[in-house]
N, C-alpha and C. Protein backbone atom coordinates (compact mmCIF):
# COMPACT_ATOMS: atom_id res chain seq x y z
N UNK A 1 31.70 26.78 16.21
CA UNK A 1 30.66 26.19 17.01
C UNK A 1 29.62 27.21 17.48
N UNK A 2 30.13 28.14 17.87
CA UNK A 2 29.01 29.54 18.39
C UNK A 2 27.89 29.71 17.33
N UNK A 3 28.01 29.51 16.16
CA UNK A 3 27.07 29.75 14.84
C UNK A 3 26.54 28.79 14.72
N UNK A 4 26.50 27.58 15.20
CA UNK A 4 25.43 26.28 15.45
C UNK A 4 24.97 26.24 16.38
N UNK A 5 25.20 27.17 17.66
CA UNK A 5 24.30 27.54 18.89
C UNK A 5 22.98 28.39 18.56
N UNK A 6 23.93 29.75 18.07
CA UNK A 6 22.86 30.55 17.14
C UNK A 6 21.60 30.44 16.33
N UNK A 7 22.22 29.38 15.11
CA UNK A 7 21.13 28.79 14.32
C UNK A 7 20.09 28.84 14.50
N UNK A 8 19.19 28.42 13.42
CA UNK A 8 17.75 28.04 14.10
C UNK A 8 17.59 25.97 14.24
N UNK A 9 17.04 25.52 14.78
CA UNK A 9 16.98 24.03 14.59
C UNK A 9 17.08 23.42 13.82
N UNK A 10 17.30 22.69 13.29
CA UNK A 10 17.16 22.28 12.02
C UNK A 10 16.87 20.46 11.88
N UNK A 11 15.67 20.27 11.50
CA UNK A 11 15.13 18.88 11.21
C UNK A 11 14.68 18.82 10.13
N UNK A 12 14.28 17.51 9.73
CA UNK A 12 14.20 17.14 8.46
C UNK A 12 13.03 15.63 8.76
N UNK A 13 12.12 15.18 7.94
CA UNK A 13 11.45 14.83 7.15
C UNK A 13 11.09 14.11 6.18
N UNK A 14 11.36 12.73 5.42
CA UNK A 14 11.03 12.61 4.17
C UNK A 14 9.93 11.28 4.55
N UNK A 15 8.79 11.54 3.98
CA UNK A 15 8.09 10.57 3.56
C UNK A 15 7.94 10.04 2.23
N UNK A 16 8.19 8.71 2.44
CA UNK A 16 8.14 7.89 1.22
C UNK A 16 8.96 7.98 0.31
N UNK A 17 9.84 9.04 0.06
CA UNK A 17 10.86 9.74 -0.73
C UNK A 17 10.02 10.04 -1.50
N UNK A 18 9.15 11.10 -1.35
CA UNK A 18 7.90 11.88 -2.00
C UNK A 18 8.00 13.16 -1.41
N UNK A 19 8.10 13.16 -0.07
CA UNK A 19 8.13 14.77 0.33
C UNK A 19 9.06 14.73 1.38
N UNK A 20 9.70 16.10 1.35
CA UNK A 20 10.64 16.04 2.11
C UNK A 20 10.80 17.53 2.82
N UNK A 21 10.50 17.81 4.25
CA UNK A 21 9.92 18.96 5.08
C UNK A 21 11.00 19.06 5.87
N UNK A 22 11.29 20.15 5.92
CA UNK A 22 12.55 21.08 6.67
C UNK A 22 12.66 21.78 7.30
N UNK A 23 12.79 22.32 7.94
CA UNK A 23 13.19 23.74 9.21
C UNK A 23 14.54 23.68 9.54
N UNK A 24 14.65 24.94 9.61
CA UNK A 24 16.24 25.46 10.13
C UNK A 24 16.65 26.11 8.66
N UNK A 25 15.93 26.15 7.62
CA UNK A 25 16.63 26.52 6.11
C UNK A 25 17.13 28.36 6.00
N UNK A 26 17.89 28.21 5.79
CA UNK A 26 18.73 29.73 5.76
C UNK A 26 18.35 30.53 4.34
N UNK A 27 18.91 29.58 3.11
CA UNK A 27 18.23 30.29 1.76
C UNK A 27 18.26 29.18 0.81
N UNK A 28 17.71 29.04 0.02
CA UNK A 28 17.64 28.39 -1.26
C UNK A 28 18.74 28.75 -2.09
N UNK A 29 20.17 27.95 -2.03
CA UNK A 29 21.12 28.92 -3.42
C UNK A 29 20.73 28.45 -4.71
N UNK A 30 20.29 27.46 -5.15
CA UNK A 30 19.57 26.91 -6.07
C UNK A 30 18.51 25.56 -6.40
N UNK A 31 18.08 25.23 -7.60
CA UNK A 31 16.98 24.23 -7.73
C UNK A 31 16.71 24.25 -9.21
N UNK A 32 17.06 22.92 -9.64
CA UNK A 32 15.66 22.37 -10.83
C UNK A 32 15.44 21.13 -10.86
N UNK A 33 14.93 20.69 -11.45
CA UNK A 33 14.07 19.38 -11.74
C UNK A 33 15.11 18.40 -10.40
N UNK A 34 15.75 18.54 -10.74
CA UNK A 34 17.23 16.94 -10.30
C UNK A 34 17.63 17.61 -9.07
N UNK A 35 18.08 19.08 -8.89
CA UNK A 35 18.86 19.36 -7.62
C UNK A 35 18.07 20.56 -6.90
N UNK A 36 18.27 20.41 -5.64
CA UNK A 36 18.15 21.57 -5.19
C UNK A 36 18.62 21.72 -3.44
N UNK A 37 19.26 23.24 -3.63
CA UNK A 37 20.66 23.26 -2.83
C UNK A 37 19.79 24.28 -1.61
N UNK A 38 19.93 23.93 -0.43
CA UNK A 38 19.39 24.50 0.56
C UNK A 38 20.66 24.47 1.67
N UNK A 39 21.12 25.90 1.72
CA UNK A 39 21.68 26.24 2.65
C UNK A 39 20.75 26.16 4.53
N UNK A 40 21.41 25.27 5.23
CA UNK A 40 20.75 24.78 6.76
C UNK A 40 21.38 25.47 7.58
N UNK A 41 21.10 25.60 9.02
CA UNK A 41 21.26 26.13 9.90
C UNK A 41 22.87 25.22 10.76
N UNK A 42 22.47 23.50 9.67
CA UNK A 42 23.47 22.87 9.80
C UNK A 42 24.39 22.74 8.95
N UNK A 43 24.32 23.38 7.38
CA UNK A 43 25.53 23.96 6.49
C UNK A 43 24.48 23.43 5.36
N UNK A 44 25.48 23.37 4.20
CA UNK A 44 24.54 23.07 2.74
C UNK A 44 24.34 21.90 2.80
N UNK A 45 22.76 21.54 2.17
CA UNK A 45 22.29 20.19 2.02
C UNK A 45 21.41 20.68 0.45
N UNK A 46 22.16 19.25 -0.34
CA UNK A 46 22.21 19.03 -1.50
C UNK A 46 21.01 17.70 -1.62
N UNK A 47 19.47 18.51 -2.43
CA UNK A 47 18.85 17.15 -2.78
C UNK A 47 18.61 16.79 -3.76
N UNK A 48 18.57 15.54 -4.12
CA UNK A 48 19.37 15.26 -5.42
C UNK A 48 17.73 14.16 -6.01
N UNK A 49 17.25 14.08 -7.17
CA UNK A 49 16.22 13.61 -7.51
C UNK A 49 15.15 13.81 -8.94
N UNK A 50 14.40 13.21 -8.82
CA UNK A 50 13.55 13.67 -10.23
C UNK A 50 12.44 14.27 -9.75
N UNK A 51 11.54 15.27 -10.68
CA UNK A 51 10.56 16.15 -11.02
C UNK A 51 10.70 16.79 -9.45
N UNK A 52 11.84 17.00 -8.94
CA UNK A 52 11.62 18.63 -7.23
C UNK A 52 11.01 19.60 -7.80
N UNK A 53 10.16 19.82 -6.93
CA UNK A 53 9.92 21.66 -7.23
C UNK A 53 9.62 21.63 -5.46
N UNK A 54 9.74 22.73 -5.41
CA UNK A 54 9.81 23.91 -4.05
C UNK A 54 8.29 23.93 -3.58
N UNK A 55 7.77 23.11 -2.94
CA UNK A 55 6.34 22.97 -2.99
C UNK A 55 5.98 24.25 -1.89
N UNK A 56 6.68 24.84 -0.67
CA UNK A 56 6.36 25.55 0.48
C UNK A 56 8.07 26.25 0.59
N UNK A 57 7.84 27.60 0.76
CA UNK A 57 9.31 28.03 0.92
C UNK A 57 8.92 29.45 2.47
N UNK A 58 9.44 29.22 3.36
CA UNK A 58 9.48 30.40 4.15
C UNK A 58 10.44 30.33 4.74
N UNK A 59 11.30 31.88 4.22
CA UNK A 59 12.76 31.69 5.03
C UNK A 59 12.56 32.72 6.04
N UNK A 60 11.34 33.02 6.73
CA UNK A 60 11.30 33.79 7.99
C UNK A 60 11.00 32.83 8.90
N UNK A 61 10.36 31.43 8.51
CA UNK A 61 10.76 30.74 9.58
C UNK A 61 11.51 29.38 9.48
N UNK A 62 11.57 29.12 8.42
CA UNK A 62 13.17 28.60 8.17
C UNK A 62 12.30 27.27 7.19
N UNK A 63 11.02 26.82 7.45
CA UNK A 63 10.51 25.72 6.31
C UNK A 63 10.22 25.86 4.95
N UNK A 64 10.87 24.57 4.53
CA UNK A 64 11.07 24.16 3.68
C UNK A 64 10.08 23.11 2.90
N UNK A 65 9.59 22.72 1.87
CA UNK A 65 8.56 21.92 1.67
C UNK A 65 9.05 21.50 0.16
N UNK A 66 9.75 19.92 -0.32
CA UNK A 66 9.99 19.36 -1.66
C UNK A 66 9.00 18.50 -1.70
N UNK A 67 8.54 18.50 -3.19
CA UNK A 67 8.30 17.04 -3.77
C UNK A 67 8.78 16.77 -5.01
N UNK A 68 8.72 15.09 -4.99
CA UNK A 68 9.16 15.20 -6.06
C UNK A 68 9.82 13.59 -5.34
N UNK A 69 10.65 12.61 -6.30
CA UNK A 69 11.07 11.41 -6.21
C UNK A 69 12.59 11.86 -5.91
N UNK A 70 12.36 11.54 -4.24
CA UNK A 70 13.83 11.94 -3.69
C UNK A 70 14.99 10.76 -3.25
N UNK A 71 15.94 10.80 -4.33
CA UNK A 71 16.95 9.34 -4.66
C UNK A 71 18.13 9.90 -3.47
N UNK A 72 18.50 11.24 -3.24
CA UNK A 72 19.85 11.54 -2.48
C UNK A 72 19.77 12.60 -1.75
N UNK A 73 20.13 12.59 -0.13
CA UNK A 73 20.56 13.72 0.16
C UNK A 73 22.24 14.04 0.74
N UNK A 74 22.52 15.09 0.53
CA UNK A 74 23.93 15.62 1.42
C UNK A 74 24.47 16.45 1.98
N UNK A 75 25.30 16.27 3.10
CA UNK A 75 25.82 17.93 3.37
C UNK A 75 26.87 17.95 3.20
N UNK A 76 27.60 19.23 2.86
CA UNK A 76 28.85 19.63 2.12
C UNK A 76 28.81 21.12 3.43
N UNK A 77 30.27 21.01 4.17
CA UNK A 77 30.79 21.52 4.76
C UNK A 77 30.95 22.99 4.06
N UNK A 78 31.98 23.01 2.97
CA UNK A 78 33.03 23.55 2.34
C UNK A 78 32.04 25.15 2.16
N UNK A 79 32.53 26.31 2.28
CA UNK A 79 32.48 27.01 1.37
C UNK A 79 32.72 27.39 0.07
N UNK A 80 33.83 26.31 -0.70
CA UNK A 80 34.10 26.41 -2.00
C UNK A 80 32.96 25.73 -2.73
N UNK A 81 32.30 24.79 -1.85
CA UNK A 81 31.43 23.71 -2.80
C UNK A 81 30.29 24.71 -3.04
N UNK A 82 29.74 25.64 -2.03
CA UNK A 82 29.15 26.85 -3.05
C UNK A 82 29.19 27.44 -4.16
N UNK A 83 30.11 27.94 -3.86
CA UNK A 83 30.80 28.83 -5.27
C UNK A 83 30.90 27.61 -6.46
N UNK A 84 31.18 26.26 -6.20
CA UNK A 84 31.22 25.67 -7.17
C UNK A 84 29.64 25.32 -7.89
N UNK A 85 28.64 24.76 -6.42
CA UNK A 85 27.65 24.51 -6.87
C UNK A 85 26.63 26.12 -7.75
N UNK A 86 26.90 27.09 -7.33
CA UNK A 86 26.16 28.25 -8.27
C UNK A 86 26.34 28.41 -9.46
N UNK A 87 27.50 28.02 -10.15
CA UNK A 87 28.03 27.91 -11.65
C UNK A 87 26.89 26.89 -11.95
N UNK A 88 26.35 25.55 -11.49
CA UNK A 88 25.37 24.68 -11.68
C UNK A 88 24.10 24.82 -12.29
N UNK A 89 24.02 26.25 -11.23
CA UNK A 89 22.73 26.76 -11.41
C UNK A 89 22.34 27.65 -12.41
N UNK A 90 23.33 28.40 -13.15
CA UNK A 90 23.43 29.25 -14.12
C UNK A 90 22.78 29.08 -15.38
């Protein structure tokens, strides 16, 4: 719990399921067309969709900026689901 005090805020965004604006983002572990995996201030969130690209990226202040036709999002607790999701990205 002390490391979700810490954090930075973290909100989220989607209009229209066209764009989808973020803060609190820690790092990008990966992205293409269909996925892209953004580690949050509230753990990993997985967005799932057609033509994403990374429209705005600043991880000094934590926003985030997708477009693209956004069908799914999720968060995954786990530290293993990392390690699983980076093999993805390879």
């Amino acid at each position: 719990m002390p490391d979700a005090i810490k954090g930075k805020n973290h909100t989220m965004m989607l209009d229209n399921r066209q764009k989808l604006v973020l803060t609190g983002a820690e790092d990008v572990n990966g992205f293409n067309e269909e996925t892209v995996s953004v580690q949050t201030s509230n753990g990993l969130l997985i967005i799932k969709g057609q033509n994403l690209h990374i429209d705005k990226l600043n991880l000094e202040t934590g926003d985030v900026t997708i477009d693209g036709k956004i069908n799914a999002m999720q968060y995954l607790q786990s530290d293993n689901t990392r390690s699983r999701l980076s093999k993805l990205f390879k």
